[in-house]
N, C-alpha and C. Protein backbone atom coordinates (compact mmCIF):
# COMPACT_ATOMS: atom_id res chain seq x y z
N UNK A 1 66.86 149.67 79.86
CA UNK A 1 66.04 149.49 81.02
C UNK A 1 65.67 150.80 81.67
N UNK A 2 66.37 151.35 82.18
CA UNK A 2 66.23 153.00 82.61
C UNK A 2 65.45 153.99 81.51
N UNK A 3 64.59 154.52 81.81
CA UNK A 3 63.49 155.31 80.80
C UNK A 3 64.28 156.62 81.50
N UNK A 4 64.22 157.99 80.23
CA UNK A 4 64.52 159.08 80.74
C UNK A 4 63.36 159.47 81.15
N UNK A 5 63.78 160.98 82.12
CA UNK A 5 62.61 161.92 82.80
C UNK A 5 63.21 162.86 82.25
N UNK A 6 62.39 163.85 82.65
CA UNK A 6 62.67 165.52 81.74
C UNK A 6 63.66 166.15 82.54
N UNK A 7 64.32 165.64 83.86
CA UNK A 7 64.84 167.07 84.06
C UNK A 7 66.42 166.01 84.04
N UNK A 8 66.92 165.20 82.91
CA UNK A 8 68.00 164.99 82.46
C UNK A 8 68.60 163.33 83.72
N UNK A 9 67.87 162.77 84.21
CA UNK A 9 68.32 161.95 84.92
C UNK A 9 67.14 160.44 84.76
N UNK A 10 68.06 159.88 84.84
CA UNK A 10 67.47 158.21 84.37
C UNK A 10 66.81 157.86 85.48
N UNK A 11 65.84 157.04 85.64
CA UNK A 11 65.12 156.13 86.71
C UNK A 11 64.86 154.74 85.75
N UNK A 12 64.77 153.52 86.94
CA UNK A 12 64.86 152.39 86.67
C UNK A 12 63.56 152.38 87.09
N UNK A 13 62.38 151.63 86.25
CA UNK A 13 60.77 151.55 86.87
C UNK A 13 60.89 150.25 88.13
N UNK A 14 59.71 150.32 88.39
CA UNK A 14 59.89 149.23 89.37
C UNK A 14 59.62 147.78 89.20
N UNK A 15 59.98 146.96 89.88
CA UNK A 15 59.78 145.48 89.50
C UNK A 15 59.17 144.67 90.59
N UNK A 16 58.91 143.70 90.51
CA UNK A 16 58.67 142.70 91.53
C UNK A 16 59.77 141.46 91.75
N UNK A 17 59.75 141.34 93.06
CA UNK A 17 61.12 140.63 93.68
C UNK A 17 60.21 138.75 93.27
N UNK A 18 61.34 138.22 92.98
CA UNK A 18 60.79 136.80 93.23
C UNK A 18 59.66 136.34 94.19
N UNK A 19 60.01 136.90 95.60
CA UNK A 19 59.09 136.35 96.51
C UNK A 19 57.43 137.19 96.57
N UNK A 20 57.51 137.97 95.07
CA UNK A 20 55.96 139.33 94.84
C UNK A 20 55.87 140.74 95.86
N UNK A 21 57.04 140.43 96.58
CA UNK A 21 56.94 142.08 96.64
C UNK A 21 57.34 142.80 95.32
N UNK A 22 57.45 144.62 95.85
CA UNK A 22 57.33 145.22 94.28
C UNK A 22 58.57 146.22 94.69
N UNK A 23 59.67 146.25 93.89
CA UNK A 23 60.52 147.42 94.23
C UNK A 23 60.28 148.71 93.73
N UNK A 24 60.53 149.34 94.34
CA UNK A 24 60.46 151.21 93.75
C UNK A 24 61.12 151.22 92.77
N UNK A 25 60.53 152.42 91.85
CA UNK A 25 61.51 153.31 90.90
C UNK A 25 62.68 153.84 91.40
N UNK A 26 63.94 153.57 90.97
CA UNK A 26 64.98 154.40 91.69
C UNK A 26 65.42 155.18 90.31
N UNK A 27 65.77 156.52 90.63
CA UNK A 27 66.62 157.40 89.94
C UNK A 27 67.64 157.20 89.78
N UNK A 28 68.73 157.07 88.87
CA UNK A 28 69.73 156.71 88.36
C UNK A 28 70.49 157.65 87.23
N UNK A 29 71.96 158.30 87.57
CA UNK A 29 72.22 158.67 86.80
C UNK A 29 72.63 158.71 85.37
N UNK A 30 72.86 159.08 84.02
CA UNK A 30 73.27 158.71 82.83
C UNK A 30 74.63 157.69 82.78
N UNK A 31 74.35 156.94 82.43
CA UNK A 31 75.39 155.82 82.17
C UNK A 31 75.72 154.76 83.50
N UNK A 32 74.60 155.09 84.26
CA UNK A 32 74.35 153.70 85.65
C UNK A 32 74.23 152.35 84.75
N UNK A 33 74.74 151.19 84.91
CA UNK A 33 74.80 150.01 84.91
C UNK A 33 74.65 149.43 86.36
N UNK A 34 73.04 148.88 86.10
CA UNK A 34 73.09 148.04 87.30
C UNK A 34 73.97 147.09 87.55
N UNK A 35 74.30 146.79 89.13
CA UNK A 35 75.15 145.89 89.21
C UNK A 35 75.60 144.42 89.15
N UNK A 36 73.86 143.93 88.77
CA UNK A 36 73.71 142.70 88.60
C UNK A 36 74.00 142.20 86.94
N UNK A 37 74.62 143.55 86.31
CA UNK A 37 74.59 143.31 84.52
C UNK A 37 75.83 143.77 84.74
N UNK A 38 76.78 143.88 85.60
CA UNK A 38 78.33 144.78 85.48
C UNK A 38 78.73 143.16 85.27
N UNK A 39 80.11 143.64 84.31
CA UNK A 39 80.83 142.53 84.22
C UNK A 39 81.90 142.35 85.34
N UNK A 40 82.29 140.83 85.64
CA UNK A 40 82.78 140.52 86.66
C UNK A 40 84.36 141.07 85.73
N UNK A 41 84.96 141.59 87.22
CA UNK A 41 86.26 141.39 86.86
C UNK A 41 87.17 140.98 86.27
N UNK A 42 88.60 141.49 85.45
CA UNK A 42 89.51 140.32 84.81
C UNK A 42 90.47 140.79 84.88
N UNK A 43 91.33 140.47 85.83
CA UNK A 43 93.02 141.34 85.62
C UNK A 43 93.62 141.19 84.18
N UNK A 44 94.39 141.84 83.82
CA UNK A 44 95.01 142.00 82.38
C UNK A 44 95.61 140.81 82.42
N UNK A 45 96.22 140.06 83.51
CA UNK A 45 97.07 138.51 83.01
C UNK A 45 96.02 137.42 82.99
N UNK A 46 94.97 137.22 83.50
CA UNK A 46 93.77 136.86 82.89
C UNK A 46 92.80 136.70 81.62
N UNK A 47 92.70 138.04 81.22
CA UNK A 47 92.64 137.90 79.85
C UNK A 47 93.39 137.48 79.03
N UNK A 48 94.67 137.89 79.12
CA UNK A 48 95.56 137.02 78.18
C UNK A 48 95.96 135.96 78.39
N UNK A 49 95.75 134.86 79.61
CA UNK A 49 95.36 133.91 79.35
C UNK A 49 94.18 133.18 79.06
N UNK A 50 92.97 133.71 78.75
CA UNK A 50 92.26 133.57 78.57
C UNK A 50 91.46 133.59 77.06
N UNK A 51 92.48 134.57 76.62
CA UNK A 51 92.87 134.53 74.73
C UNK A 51 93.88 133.50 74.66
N UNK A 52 94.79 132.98 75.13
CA UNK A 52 95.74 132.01 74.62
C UNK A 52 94.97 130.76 74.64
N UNK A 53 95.58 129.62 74.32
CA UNK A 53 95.25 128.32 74.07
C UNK A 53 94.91 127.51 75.34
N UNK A 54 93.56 126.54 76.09
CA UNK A 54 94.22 125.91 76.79
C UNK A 54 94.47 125.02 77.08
N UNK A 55 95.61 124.37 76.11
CA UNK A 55 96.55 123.29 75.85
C UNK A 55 97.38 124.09 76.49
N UNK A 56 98.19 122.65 76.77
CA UNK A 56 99.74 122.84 77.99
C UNK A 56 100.35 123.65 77.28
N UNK A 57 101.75 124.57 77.82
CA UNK A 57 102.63 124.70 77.13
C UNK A 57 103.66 123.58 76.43
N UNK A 58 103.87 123.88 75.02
CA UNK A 58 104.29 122.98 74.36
C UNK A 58 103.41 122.37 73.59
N UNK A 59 103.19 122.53 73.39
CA UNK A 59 101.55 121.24 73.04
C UNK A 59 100.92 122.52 72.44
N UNK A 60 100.71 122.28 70.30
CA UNK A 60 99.84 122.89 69.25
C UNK A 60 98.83 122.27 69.21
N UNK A 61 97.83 123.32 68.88
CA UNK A 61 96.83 121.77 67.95
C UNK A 61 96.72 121.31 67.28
N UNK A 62 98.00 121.74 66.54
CA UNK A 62 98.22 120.34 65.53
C UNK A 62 98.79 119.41 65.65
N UNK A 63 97.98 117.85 66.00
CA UNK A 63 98.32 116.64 66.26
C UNK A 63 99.59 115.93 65.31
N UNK A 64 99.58 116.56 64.27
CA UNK A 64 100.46 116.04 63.12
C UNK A 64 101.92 116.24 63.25
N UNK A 65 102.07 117.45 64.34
CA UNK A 65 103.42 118.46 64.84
C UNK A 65 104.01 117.20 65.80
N UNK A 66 103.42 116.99 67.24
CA UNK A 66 103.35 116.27 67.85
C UNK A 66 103.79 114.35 67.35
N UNK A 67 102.86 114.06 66.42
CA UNK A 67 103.46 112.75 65.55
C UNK A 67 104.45 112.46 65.11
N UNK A 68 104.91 113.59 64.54
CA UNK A 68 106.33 113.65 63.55
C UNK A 68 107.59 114.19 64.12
N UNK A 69 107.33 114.75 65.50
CA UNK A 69 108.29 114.68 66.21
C UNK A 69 108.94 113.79 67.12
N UNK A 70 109.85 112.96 66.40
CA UNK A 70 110.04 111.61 67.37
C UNK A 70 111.53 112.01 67.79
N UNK A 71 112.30 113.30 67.62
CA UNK A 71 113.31 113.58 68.19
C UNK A 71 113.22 113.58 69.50
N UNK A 72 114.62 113.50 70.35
CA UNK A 72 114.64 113.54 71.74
C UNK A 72 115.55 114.62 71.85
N UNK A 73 115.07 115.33 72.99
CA UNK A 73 115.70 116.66 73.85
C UNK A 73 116.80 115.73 74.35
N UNK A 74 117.50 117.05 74.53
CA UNK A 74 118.88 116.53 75.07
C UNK A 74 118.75 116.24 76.53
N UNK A 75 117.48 116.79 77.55
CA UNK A 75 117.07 116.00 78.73
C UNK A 75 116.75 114.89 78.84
N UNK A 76 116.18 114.68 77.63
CA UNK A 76 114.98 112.87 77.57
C UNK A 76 116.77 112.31 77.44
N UNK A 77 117.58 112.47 76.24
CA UNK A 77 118.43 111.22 76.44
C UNK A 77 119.46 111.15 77.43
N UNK A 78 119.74 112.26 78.21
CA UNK A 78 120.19 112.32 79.32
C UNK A 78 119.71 111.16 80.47
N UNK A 79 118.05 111.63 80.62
CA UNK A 79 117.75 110.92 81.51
C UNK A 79 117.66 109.55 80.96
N UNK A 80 117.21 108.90 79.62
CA UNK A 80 117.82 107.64 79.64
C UNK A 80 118.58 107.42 80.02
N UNK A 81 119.89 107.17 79.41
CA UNK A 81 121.07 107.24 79.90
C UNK A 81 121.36 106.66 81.39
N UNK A 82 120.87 107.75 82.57
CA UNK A 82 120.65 107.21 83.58
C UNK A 82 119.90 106.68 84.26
N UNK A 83 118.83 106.18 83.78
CA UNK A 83 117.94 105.33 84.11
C UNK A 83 118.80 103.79 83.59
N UNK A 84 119.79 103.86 82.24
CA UNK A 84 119.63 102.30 82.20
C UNK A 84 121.09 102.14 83.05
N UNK A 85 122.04 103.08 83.36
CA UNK A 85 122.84 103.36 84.20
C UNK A 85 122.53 102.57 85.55
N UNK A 86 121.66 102.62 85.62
CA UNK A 86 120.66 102.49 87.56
C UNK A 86 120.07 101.14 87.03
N UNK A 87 119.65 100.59 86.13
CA UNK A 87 119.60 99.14 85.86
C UNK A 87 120.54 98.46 85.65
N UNK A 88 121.44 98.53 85.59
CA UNK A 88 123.27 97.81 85.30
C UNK A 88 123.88 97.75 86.66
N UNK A 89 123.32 98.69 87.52
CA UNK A 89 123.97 98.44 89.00
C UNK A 89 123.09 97.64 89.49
N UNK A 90 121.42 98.01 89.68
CA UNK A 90 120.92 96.66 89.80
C UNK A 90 121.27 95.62 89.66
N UNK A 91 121.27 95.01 88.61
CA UNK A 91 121.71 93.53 87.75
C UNK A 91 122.90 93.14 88.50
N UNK A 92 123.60 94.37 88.76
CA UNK A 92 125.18 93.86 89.08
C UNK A 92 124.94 93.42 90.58
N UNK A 93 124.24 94.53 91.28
CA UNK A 93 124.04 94.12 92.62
C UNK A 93 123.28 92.81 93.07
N UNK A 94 122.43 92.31 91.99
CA UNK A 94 121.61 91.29 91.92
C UNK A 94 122.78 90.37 92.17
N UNK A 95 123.91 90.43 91.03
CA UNK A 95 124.89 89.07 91.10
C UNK A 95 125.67 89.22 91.77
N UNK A 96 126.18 90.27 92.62
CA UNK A 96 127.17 90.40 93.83
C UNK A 96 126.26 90.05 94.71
N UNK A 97 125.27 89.74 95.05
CA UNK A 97 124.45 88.94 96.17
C UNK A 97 125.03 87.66 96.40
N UNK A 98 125.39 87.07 95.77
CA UNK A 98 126.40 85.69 96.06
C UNK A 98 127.51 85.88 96.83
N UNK A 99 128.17 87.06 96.04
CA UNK A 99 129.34 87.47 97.03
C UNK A 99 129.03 87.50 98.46
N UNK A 100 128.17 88.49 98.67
CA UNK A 100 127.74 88.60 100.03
C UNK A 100 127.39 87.35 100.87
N UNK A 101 126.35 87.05 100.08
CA UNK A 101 126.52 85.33 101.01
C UNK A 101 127.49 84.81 101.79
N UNK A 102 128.67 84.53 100.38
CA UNK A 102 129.76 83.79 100.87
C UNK A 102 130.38 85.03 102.07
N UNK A 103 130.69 86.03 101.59
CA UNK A 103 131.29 87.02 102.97
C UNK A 103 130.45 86.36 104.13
N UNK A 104 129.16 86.35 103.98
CA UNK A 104 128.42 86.57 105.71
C UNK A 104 129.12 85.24 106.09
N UNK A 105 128.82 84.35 105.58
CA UNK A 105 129.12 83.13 106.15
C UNK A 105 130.49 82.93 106.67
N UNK A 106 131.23 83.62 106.23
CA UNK A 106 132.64 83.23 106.58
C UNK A 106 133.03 84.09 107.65
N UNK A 107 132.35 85.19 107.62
CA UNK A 107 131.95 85.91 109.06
C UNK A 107 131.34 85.22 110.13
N UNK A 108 130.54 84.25 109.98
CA UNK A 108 129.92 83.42 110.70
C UNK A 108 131.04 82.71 110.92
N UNK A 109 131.96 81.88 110.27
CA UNK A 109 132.31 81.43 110.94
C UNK A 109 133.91 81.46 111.60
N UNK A 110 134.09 83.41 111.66
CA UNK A 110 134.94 83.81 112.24
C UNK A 110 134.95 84.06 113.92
N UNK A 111 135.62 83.63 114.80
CA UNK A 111 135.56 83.92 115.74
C UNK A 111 136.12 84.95 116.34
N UNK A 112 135.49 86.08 116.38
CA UNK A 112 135.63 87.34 116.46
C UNK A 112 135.91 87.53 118.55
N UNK A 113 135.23 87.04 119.07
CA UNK A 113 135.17 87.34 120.53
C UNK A 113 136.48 86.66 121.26
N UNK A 114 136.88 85.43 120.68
CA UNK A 114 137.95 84.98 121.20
C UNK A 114 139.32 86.11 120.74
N UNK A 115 139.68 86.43 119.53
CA UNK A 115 140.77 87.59 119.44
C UNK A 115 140.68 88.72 120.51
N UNK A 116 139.36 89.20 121.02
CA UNK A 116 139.58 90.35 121.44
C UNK A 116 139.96 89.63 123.20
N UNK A 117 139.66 89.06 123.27
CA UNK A 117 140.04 88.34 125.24
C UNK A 117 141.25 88.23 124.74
N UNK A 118 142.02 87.70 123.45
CA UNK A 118 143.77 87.46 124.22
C UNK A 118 144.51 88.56 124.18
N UNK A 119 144.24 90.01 123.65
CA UNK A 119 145.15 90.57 123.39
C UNK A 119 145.51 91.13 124.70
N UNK A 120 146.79 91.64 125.26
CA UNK A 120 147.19 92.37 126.64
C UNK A 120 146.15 93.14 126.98
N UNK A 121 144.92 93.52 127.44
CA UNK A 121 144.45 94.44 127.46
C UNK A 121 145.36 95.06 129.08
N UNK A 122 144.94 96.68 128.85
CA UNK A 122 145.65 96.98 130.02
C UNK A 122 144.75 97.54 131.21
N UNK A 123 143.36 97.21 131.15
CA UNK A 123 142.06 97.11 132.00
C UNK A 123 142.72 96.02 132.61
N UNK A 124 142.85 94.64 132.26
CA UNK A 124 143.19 93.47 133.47
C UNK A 124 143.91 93.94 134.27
N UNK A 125 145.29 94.54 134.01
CA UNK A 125 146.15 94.60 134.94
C UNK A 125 146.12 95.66 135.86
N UNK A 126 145.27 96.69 135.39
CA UNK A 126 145.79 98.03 136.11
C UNK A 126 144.07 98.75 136.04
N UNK A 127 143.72 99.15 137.23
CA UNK A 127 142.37 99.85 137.40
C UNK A 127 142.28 101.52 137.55
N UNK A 128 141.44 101.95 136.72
CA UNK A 128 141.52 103.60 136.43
C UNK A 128 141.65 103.87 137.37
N UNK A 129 141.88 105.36 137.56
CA UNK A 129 141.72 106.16 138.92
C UNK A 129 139.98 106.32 139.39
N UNK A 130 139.18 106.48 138.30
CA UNK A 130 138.06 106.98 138.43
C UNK A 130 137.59 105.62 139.15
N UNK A 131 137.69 104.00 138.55
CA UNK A 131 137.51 102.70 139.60
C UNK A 131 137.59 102.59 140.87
N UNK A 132 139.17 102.98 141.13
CA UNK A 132 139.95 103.17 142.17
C UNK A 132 139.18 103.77 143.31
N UNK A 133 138.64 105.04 143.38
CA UNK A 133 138.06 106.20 143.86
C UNK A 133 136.76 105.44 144.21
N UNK A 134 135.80 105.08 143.23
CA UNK A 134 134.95 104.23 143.83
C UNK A 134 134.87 103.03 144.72
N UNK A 135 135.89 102.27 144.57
CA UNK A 135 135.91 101.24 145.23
C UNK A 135 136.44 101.75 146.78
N UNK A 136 137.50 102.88 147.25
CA UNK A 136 138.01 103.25 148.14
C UNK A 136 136.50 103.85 149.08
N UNK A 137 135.59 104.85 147.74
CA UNK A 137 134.15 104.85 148.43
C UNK A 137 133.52 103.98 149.15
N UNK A 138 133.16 102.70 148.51
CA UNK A 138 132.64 102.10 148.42
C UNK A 138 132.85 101.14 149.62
N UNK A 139 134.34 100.76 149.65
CA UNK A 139 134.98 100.22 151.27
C UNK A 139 134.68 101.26 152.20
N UNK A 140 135.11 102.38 152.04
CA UNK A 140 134.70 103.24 153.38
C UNK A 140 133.60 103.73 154.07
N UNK A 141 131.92 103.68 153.12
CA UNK A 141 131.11 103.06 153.35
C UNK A 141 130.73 101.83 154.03
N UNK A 142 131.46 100.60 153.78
CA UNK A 142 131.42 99.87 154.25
C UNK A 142 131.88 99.71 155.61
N UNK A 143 133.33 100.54 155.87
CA UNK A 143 133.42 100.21 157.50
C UNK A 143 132.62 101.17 158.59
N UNK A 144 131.97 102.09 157.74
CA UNK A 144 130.91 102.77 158.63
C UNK A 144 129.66 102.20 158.84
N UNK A 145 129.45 101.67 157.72
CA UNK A 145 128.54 100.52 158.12
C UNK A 145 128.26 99.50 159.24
N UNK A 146 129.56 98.78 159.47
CA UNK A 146 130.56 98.05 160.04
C UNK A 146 130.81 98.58 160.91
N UNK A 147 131.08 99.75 161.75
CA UNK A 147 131.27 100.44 162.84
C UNK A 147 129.73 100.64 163.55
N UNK A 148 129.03 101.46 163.17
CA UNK A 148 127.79 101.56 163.32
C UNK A 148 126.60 100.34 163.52
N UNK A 149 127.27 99.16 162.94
CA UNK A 149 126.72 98.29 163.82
C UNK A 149 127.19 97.73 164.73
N UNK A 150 128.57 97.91 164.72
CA UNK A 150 129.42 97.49 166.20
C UNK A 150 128.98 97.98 167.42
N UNK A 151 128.59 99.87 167.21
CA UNK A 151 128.48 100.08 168.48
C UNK A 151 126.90 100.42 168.81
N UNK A 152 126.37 99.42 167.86
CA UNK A 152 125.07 98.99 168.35
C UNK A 152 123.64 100.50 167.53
N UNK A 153 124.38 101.38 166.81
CA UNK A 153 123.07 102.65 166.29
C UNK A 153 122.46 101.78 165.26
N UNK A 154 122.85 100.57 164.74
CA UNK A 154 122.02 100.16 164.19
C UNK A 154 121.96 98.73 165.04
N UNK A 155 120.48 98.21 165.02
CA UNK A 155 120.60 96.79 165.82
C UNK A 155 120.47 96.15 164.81
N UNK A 156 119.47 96.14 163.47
CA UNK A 156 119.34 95.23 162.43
C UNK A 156 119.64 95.38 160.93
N UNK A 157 120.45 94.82 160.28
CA UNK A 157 120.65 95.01 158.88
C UNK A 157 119.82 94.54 158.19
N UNK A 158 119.51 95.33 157.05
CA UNK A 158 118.48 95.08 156.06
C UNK A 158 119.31 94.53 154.63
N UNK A 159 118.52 93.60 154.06
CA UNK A 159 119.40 93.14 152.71
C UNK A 159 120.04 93.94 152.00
N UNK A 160 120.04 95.20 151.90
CA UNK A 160 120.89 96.06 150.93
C UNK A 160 122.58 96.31 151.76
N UNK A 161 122.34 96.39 153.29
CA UNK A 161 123.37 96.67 153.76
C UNK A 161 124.31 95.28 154.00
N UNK A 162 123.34 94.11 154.22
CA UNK A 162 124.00 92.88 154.29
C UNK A 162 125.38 92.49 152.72
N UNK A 163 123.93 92.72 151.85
CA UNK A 163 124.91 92.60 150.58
C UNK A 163 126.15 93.70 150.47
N UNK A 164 126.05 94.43 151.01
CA UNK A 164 127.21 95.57 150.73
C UNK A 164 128.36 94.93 151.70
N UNK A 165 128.14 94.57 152.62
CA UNK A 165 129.08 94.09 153.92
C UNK A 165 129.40 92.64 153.08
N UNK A 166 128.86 92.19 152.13
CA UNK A 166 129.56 90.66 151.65
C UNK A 166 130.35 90.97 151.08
N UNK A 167 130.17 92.07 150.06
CA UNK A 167 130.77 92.59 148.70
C UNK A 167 132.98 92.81 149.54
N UNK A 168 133.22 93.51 150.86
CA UNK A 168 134.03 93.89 151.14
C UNK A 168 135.08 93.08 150.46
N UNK A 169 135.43 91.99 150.80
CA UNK A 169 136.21 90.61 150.23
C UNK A 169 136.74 91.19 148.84
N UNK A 170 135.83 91.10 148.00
CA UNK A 170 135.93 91.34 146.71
C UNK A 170 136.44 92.53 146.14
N UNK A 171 136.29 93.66 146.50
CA UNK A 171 136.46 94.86 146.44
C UNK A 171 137.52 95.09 146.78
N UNK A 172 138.57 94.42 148.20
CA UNK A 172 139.58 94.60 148.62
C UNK A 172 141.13 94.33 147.87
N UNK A 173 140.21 92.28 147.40
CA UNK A 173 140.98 92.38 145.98
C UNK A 173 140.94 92.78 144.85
N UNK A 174 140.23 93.37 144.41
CA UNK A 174 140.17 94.19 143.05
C UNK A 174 141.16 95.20 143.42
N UNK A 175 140.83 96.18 144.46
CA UNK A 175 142.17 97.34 144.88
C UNK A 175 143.61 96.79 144.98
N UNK A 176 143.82 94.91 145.67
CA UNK A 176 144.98 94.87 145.60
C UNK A 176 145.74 94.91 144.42
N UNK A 177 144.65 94.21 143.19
CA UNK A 177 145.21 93.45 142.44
C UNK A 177 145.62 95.35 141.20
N UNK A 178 145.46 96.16 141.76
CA UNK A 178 145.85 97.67 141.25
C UNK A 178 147.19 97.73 140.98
């Protein structure tokens, strides 16, 4: 493409662009390759994959290799192995499903809630300290309550304080019964 000139340097003549404009002659030195004719790139691990085969690894092209090999790797019968391993517990678990049945049911018809009310528990008889502490709160609240409306700073109780002033009774015996 580049025609020489006499004083030792290449020029490219000019052309016309698709759309009919006309490009200039450009000067160009010996051994310019325009860039629209440069070859694209190829890293060296590219090419050589690109000379190799591309079939998978493992895999010739000869179909006949492939046919006549009906041996198994020592992975393939491995993983049989445990694949029919994992179907035998299936199956088994399939027929221990009966078992289970009968378990649930007899769970059903264990009465589980009545054992735990008879045993001594030692909550009935005896109330934590941390109970204790609240309930002693909880009364002494109450006679301020109870005072404070005696000497009249409050004239009317509202349902939260009413219910607290019922509660006293109850609370008194829970502390006795300590």
């Amino acid at each position: 493409m580049a025609t020489s000139d006499d004083k030792s340097a290449y020029s490219i003549p000019e052309t016309r662009r698709p759309d009919g404009t006309l490009r200039k002659a450009r000067r160009v030195k010996e051994g310019y390759v325009p860039q629209d004719e440069m070859p694209t790139y190829m890293s060296v691990g590219k090419k050589i994959t690109k000379s190799q085969n591309s079939l998978p690894p493992g895999i010739s092209d000869n179909h006949t290799e492939i046919s006549s090999s009906k041996a198994k790797s020592k992975a393939q019968k491995k993983n049989e192995l445990r694949k029919l391993k994992k179907k035998s517990k299936n199956q088994e678990s399939a027929e221990g499903s009966d078992d289970i049945k009968d378990t649930t049911e007899k769970l059903d018809k264990c009465n589980i809630g009545a054992l735990a009310s008879n045993k001594p528990a030692n909550d009935q008889g005896q109330i934590s300290d941390g109970r204790k502490r609240n309930i002693e709160k909880k009364l002494r609240q109450i006679r301020e309550l109870q005072k404070k409306f005696d000497n009249g700073e409050i004239k009317e109780l509202n349902a939260e304080q009413i219910a607290k002033l019922s509660k006293k009774e109850e609370l008194e015996k829970e502390l006795a019964g300590s």
